[in-house]
PDB file of N, CA and C in Angstrom:
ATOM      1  N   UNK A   1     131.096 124.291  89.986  1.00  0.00           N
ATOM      2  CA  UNK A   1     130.059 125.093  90.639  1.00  0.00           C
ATOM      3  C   UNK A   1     128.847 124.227  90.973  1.00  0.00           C
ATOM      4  N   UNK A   2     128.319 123.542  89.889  1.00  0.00           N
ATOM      5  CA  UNK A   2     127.124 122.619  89.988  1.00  0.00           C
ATOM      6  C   UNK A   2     127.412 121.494  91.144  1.00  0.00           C
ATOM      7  N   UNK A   3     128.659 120.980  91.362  1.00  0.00           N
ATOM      8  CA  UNK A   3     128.704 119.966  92.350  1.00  0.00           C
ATOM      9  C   UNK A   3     128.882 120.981  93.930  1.00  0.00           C
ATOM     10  N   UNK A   4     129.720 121.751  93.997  1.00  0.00           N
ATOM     11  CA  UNK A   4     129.528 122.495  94.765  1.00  0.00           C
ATOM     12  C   UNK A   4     128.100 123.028  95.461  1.00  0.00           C
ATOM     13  N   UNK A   5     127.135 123.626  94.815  1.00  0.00           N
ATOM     14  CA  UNK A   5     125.963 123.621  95.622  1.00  0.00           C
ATOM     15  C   UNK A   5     125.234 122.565  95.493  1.00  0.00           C
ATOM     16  N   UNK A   6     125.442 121.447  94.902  1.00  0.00           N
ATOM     17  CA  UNK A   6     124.580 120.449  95.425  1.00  0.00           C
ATOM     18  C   UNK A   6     125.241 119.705  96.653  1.00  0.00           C
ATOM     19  N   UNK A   7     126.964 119.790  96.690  1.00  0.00           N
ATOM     20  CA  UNK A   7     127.392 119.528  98.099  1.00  0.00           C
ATOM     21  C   UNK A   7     126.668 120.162  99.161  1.00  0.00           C
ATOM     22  N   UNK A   8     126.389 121.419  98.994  1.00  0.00           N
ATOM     23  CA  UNK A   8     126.031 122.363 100.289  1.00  0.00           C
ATOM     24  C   UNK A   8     124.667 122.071 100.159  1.00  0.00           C
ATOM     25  N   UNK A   9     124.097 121.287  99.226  1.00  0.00           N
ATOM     26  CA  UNK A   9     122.834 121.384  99.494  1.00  0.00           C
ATOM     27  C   UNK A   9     122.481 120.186 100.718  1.00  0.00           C
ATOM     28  N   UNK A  10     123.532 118.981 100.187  1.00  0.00           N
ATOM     29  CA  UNK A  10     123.634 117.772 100.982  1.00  0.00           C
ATOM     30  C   UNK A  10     123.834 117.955 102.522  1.00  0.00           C
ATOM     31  N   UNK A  11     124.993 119.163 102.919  1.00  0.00           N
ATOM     32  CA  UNK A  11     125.192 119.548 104.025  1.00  0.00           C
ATOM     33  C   UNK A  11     124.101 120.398 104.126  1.00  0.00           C
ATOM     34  N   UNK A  12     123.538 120.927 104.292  1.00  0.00           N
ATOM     35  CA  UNK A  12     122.367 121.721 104.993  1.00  0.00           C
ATOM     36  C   UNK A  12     121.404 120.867 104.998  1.00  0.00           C
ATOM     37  N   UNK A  13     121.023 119.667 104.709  1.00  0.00           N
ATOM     38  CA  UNK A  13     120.165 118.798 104.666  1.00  0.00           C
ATOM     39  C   UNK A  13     120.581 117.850 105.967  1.00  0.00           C
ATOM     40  N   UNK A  14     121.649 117.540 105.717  1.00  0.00           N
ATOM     41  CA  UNK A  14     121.929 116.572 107.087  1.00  0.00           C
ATOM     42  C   UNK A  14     122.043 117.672 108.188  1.00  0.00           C
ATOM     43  N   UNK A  15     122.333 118.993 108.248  1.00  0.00           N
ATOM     44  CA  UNK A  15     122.403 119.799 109.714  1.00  0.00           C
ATOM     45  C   UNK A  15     120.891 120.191 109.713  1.00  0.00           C
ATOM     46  N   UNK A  16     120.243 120.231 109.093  1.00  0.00           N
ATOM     47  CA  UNK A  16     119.023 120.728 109.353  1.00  0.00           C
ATOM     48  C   UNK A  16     118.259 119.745 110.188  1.00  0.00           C
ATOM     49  N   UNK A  17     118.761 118.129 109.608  1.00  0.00           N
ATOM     50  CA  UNK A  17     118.004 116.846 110.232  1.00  0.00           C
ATOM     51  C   UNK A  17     118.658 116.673 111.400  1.00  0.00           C
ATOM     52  N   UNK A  18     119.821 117.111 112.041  1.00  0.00           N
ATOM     53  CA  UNK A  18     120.732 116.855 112.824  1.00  0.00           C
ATOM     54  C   UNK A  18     119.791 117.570 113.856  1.00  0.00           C
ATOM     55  N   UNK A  19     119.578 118.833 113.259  1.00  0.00           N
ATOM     56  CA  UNK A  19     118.728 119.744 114.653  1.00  0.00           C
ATOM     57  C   UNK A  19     117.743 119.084 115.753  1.00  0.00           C
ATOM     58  N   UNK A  20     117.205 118.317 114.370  1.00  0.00           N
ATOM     59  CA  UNK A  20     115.972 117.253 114.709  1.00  0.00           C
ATOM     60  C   UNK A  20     116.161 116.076 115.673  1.00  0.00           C
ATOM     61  N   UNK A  21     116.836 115.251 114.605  1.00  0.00           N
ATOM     62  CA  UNK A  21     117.310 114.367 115.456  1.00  0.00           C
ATOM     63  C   UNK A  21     118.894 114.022 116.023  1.00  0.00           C
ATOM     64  N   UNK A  22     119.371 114.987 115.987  1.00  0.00           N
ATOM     65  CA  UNK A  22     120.670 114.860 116.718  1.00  0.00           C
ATOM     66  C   UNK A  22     122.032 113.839 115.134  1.00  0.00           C
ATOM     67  N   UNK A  23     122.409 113.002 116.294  1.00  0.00           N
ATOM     68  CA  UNK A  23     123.847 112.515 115.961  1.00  0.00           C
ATOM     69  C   UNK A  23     123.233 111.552 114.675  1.00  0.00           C
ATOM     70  N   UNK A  24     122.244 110.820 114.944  1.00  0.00           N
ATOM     71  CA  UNK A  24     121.244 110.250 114.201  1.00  0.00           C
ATOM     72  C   UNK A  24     120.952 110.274 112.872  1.00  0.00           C
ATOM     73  N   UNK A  25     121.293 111.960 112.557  1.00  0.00           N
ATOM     74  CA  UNK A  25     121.460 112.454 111.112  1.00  0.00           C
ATOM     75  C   UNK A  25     122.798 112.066 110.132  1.00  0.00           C
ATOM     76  N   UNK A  26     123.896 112.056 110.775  1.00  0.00           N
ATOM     77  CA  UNK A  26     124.830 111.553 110.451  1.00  0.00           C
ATOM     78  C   UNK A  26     125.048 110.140 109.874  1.00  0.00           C
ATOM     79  N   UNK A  27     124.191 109.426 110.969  1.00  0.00           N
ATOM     80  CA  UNK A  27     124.384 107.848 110.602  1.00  0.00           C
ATOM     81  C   UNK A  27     123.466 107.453 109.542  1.00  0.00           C
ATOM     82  N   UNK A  28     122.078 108.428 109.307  1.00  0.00           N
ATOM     83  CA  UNK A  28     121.363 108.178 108.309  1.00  0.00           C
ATOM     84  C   UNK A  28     122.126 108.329 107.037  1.00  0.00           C
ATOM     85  N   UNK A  29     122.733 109.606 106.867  1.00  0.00           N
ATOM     86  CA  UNK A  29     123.416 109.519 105.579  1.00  0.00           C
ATOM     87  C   UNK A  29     124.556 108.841 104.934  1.00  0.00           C
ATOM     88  N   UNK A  30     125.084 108.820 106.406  1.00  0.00           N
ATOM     89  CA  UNK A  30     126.203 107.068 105.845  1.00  0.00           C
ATOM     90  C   UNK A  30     125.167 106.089 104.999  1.00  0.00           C
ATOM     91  N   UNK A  31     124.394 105.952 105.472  1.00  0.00           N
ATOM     92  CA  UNK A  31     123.434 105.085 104.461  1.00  0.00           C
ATOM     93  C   UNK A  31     123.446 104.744 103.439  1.00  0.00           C
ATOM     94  N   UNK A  32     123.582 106.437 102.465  1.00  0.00           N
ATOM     95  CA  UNK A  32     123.355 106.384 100.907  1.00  0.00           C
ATOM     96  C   UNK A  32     124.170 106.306 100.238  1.00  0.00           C
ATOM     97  N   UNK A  33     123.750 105.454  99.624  1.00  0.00           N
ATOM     98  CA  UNK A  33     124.587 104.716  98.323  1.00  0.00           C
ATOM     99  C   UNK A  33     125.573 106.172  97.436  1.00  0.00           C
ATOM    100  N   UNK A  34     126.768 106.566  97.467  1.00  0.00           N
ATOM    101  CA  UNK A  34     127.298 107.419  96.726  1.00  0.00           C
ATOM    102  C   UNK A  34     127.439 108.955  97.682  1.00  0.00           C
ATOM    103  N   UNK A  35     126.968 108.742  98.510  1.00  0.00           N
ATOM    104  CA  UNK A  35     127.346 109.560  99.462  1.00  0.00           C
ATOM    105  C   UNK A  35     128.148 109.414 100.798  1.00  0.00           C
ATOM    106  N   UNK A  36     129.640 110.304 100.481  1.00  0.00           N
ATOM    107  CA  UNK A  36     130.618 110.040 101.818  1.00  0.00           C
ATOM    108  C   UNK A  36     131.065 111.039 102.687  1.00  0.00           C
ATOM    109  N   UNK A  37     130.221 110.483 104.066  1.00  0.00           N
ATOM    110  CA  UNK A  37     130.947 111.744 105.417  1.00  0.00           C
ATOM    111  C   UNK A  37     132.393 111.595 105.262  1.00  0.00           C
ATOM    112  N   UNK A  38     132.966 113.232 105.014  1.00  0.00           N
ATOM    113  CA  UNK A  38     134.252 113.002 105.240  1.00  0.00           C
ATOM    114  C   UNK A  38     134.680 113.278 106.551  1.00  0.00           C
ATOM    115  N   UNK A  39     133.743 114.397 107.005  1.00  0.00           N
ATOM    116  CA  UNK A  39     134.243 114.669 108.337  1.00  0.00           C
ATOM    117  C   UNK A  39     132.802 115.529 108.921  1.00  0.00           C
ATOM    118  N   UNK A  40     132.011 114.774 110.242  1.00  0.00           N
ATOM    119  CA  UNK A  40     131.171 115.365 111.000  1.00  0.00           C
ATOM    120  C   UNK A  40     131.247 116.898 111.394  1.00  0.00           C
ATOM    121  N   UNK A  41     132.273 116.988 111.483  1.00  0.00           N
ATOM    122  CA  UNK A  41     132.302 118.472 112.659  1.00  0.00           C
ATOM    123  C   UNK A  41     132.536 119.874 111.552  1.00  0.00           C
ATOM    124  N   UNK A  42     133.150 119.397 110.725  1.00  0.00           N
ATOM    125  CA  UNK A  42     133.425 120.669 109.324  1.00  0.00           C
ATOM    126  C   UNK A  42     132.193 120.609 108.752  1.00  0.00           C
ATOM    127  N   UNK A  43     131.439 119.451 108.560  1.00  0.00           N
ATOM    128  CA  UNK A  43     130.418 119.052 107.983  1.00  0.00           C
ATOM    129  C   UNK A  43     130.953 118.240 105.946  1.00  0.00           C
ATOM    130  N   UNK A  44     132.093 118.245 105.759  1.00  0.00           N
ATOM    131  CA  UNK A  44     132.669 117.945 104.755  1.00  0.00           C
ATOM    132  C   UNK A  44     131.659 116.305 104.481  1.00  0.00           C
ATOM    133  N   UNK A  45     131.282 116.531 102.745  1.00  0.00           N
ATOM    134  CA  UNK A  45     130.744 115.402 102.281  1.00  0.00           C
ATOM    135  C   UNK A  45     131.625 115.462 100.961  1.00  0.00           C
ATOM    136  N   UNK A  46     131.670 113.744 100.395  1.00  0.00           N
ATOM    137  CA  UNK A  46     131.828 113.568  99.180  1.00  0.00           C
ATOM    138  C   UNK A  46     130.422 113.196  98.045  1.00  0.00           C
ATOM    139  N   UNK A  47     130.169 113.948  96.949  1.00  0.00           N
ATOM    140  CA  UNK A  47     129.228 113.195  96.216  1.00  0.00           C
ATOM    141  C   UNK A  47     130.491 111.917  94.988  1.00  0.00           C
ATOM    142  N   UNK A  48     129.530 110.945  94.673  1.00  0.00           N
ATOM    143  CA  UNK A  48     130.662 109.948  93.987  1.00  0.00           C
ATOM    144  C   UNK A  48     130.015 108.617  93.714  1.00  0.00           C
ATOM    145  N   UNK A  49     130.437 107.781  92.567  1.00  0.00           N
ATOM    146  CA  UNK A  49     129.322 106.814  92.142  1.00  0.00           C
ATOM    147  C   UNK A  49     128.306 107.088  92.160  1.00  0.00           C
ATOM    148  N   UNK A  50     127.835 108.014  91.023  1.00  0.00           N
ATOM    149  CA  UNK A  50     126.489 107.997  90.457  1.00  0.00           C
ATOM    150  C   UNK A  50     125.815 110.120  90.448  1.00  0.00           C
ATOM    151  N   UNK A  51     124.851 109.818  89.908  1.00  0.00           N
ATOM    152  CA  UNK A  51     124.141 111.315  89.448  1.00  0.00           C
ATOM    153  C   UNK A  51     124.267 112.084  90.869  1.00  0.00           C
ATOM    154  N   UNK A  52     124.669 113.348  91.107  1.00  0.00           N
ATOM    155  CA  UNK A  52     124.863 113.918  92.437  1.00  0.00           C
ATOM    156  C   UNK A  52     123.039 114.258  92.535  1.00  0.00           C
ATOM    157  N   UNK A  53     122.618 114.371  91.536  1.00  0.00           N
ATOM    158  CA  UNK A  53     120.815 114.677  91.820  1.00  0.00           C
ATOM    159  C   UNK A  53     120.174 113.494  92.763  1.00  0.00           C
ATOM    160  N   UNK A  54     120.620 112.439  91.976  1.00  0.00           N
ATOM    161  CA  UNK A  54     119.845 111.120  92.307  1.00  0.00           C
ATOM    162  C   UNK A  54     120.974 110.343  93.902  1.00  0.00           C
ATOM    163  N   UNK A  55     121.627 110.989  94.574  1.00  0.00           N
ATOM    164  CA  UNK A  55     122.364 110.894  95.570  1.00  0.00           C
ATOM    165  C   UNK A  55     121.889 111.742  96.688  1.00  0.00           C
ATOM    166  N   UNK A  56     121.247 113.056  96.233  1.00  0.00           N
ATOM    167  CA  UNK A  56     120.686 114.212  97.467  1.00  0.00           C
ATOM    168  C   UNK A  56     119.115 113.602  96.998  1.00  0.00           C
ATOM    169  N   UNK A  57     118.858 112.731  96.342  1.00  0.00           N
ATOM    170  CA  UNK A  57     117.384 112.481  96.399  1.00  0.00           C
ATOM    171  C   UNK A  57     117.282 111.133  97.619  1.00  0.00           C
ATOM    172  N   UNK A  58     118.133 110.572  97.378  1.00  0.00           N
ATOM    173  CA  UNK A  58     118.327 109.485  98.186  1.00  0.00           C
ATOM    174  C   UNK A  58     118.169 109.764  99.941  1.00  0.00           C
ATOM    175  N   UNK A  59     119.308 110.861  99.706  1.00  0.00           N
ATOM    176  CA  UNK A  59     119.475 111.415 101.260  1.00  0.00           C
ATOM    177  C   UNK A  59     118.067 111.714 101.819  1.00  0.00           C
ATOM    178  N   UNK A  60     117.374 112.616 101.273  1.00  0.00           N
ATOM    179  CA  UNK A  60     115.967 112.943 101.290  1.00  0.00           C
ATOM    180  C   UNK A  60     114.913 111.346 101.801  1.00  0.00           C
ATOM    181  N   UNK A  61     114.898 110.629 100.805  1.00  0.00           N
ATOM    182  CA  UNK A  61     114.164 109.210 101.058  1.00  0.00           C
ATOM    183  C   UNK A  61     114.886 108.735 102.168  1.00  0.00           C
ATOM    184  N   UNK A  62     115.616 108.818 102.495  1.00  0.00           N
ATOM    185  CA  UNK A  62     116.569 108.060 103.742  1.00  0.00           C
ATOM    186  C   UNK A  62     116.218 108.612 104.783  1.00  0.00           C
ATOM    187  N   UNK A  63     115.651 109.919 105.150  1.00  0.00           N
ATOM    188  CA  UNK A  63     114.952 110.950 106.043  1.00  0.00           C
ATOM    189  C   UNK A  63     113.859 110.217 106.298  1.00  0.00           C
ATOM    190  N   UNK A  64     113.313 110.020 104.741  1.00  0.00           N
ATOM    191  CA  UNK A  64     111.470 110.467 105.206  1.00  0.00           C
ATOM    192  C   UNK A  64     110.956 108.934 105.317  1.00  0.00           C
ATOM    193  N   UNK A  65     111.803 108.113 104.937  1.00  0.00           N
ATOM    194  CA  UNK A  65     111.919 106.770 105.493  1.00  0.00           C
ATOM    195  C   UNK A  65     111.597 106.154 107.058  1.00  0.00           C
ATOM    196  N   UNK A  66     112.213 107.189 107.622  1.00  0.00           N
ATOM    197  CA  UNK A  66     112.454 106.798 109.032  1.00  0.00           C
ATOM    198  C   UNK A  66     111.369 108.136 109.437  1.00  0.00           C
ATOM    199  N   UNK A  67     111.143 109.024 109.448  1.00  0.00           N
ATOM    200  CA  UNK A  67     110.519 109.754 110.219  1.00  0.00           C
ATOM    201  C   UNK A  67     109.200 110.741 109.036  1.00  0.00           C
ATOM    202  N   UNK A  68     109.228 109.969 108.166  1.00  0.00           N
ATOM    203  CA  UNK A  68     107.844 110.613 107.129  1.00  0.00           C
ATOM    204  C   UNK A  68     107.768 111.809 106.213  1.00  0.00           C
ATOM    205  N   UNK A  69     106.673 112.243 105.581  1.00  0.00           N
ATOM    206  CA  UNK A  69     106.818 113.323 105.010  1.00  0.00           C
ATOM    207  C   UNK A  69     107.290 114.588 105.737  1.00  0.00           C
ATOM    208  N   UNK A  70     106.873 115.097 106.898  1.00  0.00           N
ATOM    209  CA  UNK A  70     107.436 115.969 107.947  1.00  0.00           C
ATOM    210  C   UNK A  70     109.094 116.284 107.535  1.00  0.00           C
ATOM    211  N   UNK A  71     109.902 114.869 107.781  1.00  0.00           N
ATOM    212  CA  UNK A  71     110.892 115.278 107.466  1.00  0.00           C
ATOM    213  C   UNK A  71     111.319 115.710 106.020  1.00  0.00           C
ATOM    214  N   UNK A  72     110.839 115.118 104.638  1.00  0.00           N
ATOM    215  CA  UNK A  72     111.042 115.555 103.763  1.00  0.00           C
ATOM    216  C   UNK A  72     110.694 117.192 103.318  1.00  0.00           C
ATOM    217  N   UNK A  73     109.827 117.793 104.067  1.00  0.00           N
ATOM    218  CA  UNK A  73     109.766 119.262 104.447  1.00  0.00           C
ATOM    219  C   UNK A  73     110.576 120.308 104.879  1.00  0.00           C
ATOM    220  N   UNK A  74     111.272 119.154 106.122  1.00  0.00           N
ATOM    221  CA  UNK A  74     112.663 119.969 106.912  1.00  0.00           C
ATOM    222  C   UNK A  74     113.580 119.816 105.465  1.00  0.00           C
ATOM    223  N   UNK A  75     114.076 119.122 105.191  1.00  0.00           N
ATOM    224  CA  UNK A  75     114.656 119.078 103.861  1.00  0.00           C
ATOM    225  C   UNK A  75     114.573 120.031 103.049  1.00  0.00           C
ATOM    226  N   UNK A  76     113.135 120.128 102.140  1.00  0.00           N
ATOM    227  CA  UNK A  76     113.495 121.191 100.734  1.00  0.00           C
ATOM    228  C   UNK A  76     113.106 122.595 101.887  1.00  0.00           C
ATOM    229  N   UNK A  77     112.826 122.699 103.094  1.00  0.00           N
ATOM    230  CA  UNK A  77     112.868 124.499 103.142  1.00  0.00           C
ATOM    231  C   UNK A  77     114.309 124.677 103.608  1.00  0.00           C
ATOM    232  N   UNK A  78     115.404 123.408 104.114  1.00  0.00           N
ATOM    233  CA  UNK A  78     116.573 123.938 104.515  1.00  0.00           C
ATOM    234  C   UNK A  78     117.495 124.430 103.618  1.00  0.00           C
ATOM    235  N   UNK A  79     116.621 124.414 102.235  1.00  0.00           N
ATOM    236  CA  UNK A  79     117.582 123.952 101.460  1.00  0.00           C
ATOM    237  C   UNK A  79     117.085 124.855  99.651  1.00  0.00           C
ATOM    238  N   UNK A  80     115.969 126.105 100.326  1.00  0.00           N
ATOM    239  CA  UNK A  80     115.315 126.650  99.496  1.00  0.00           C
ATOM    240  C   UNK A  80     115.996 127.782  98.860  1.00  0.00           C
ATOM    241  N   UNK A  81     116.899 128.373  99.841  1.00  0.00           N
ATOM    242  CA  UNK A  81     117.899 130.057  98.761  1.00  0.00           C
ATOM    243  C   UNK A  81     118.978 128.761  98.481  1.00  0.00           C
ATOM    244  N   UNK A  82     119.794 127.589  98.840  1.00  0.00           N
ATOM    245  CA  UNK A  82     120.493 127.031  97.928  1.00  0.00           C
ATOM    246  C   UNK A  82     119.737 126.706  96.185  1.00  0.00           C
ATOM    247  N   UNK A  83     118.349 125.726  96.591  1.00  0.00           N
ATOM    248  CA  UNK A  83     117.902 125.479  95.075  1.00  0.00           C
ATOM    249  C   UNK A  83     117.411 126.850  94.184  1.00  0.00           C
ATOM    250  N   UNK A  84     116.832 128.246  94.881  1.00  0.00           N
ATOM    251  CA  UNK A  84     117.096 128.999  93.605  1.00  0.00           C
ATOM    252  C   UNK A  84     117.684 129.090  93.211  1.00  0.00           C
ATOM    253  N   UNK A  85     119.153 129.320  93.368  1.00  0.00           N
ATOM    254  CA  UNK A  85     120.252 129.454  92.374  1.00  0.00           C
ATOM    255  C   UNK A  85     120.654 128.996  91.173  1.00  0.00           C
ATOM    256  N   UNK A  86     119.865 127.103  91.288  1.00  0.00           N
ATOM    257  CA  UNK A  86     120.317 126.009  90.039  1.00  0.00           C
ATOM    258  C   UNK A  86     119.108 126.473  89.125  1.00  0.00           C
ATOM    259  N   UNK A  87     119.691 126.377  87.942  1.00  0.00           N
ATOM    260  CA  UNK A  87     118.385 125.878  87.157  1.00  0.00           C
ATOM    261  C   UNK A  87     117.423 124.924  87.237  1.00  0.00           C
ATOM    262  N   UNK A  88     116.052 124.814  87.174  1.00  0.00           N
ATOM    263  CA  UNK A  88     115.404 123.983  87.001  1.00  0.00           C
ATOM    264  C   UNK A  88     115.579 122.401  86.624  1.00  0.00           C
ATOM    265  N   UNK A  89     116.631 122.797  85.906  1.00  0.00           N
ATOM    266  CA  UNK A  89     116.927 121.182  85.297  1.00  0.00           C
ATOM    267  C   UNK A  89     117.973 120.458  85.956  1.00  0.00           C
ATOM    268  N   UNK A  90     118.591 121.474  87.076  1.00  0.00           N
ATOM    269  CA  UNK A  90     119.590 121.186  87.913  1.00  0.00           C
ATOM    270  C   UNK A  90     119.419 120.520  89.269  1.00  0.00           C
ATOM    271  N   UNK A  91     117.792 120.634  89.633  1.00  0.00           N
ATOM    272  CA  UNK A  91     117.088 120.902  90.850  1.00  0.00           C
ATOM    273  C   UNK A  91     116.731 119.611  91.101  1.00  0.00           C
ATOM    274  N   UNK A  92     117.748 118.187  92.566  1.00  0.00           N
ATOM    275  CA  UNK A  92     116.817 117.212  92.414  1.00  0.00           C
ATOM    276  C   UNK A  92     115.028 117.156  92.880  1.00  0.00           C
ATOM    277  N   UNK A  93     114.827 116.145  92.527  1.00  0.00           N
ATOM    278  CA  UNK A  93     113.311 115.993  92.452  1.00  0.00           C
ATOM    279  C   UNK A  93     112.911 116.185  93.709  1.00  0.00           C
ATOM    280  N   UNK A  94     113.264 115.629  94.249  1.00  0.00           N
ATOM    281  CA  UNK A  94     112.918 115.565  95.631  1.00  0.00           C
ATOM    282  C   UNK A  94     112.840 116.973  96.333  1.00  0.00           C
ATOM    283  N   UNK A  95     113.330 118.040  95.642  1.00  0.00           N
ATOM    284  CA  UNK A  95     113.635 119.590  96.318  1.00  0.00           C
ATOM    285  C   UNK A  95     112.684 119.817  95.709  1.00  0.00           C
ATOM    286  N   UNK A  96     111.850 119.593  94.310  1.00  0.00           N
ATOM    287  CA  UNK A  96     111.049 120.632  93.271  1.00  0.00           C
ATOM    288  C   UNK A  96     109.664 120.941  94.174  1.00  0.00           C
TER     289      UNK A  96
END
């Protein structure tokens, strides 16, 4: 369950940035270390090598890297009825 919505949290994070910047979003998250597109169009990701928290935090810095705090915004509101659900202690940082 726990990897499960932090998958969907990962996918609503890259379609939300996708809106933004298009195809662009995709290639950003190839980026992160432990995170794998399985497939663009389903939107299918793998989390793997390493904390799935500290992997959707990454994704996040990999955003706001290239286009600033703005984007780290599009981020935790795309992604706000997924994080109520986790517990607090479940919630990466980057969403709190």
């Amino acid at each position: 369950m726990y990897m499960t919505v932090l998958n969907q949290i990962v996918i609503k994070i890259i379609k939300e940035q996708e809106l933004v910047i298009g195809p662009l979003a995709w290639d950003e998250a190839r980026k992160v270390p432990g995170l794998r597109i399985v497939d663009t169009k389903s939107g299918a990701v793998e989390l793997n090598n390493g904390d799935p928290k500290e992997i959707v935090d990454k994704l996040v810095k990999q955003y706001e890297r290239l286009f600033g705090r703005a984007s780290h915004e599009v981020c935790k509101e795309a992604v706000t009825a997924l994080v109520a659900d986790l517990p607090a202690a479940d919630v990466p940082s980057s969403l709190k």
